[in-house]
C-alpha atoms as a PDB file:
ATOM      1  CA  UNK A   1      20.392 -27.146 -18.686  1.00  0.00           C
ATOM      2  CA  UNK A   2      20.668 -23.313 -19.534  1.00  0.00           C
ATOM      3  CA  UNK A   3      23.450 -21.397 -17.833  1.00  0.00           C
ATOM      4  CA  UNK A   4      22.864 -17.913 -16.850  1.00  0.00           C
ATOM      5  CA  UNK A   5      25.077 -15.255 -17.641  1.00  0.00           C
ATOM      6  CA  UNK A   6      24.044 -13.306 -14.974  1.00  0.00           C
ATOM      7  CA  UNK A   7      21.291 -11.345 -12.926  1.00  0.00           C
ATOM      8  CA  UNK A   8      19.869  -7.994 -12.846  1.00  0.00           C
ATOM      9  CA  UNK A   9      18.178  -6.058 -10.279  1.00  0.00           C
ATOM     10  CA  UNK A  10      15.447  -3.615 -11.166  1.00  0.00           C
ATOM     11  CA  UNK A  11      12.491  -1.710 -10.208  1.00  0.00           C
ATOM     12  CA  UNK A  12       9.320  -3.402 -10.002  1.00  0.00           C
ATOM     13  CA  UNK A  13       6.750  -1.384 -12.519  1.00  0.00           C
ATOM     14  CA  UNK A  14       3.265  -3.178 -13.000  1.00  0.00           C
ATOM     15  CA  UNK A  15       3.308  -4.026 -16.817  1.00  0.00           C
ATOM     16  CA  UNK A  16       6.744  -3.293 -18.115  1.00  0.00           C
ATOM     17  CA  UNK A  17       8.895  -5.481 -15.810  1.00  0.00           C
ATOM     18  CA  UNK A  18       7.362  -8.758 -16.670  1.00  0.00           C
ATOM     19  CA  UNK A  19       8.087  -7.567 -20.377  1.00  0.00           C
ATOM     20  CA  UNK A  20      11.553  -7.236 -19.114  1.00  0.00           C
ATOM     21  CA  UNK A  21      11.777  -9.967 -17.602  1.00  0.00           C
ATOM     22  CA  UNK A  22      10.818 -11.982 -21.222  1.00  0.00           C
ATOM     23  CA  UNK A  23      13.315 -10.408 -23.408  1.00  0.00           C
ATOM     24  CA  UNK A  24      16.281 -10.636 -20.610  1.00  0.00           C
ATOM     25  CA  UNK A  25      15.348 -14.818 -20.276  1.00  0.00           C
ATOM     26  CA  UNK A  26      15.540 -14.360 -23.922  1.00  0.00           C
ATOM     27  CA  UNK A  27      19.639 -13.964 -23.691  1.00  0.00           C
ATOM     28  CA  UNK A  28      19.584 -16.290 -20.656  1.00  0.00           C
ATOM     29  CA  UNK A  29      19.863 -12.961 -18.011  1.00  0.00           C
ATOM     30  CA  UNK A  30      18.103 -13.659 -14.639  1.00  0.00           C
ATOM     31  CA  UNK A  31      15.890 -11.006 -13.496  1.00  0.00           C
ATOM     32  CA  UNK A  32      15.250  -9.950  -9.862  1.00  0.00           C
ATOM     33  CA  UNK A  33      12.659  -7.108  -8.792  1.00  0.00           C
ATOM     34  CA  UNK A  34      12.864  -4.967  -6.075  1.00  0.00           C
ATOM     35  CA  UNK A  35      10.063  -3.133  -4.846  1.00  0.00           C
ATOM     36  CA  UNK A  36      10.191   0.809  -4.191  1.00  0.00           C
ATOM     37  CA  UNK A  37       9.172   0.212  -0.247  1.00  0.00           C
ATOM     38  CA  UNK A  38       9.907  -2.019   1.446  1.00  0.00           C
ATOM     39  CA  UNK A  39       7.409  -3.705   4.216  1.00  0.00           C
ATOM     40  CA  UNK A  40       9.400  -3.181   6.989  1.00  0.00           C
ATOM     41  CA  UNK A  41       9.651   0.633   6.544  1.00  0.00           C
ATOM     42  CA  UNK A  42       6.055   1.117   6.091  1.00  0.00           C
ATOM     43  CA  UNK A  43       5.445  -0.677   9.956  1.00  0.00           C
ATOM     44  CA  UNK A  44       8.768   0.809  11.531  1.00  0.00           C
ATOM     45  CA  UNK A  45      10.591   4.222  12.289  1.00  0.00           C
ATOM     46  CA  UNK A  46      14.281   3.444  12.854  1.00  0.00           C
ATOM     47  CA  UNK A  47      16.116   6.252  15.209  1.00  0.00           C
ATOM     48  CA  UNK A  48      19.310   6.417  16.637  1.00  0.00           C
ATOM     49  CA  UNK A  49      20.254   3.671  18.894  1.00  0.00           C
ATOM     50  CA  UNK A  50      20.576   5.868  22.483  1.00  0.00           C
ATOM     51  CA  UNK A  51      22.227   4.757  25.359  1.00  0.00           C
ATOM     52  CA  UNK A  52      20.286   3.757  27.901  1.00  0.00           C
ATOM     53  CA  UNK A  53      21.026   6.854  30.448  1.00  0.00           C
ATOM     54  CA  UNK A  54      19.389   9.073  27.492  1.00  0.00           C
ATOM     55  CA  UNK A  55      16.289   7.459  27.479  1.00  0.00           C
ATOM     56  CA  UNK A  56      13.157   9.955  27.474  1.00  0.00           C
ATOM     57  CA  UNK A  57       9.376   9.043  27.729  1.00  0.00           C
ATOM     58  CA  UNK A  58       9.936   6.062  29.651  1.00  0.00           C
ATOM     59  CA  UNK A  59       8.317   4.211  32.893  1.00  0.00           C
ATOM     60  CA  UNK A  60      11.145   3.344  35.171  1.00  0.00           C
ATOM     61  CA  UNK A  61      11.455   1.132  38.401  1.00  0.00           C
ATOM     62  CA  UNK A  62      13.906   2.123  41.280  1.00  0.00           C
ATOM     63  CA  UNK A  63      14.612  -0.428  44.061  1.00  0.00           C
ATOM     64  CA  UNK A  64      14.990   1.932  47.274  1.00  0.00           C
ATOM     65  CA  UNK A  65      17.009   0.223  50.420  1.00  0.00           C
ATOM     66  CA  UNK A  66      13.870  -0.431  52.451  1.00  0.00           C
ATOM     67  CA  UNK A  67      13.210  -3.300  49.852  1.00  0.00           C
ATOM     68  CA  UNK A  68       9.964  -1.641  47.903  1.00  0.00           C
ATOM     69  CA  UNK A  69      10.575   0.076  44.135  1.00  0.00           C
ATOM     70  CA  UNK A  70       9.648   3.425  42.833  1.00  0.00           C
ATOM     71  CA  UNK A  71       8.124   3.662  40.026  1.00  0.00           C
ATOM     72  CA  UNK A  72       7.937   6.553  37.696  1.00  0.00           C
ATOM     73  CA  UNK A  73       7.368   8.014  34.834  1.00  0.00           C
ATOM     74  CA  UNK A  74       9.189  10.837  33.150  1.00  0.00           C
ATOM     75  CA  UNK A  75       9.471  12.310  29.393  1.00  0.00           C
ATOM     76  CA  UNK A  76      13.273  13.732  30.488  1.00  0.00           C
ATOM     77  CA  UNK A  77      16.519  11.603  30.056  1.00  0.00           C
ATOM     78  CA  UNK A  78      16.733   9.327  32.298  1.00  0.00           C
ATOM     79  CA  UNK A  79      19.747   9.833  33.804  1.00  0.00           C
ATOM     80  CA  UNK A  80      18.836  13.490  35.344  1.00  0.00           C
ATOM     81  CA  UNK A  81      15.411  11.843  37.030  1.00  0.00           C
ATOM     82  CA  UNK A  82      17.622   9.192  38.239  1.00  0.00           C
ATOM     83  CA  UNK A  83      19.908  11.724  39.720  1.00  0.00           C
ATOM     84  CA  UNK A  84      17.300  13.918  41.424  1.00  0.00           C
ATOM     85  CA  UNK A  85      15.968  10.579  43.099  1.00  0.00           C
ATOM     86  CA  UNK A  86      18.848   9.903  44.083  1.00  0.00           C
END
């Protein structure tokens, strides 16, 4: 069995990498390649993590005293069209 000395990480480019890839298994150097986008950012935008009082654009549910709910819908924070319920 063939130790490795180590591993690199590098850029995927159609063509060259693989070529890479040969000469570095050449000197026993594992070869990793990361891709320039990743999946994940293509099908998400990550934001700021908000508290929950500073939500805006939201449908929200208030349980009144008489038992029902009032349901709403506002593109404010929250917490000011919770107040003016209120």
């Amino acid at each position: 069995m063939v130790q490795t000395l180590g591993f690199i990480s590098i850029k995927y480019i159609r063509g060259a990498s693989k070529k890479f890839k040969h000469i570095a298994n050449r000197y026993n150097i594992g070869t990793v390649f990361k891709m320039r986008h990743a999946l994940k950012n293509s099908l998400m935008k990550m934001g700021p993590i908000r508290a929950p009082q500073e939500t805006v654009n939201c449908i929200y549910s208030i349980p009144c005293e008489c038992g029902r709910s009032y349901i709403g819908e506002t593109s404010r924070p929250w917490a000011i069209r919770f107040r003016e319920h209120r």
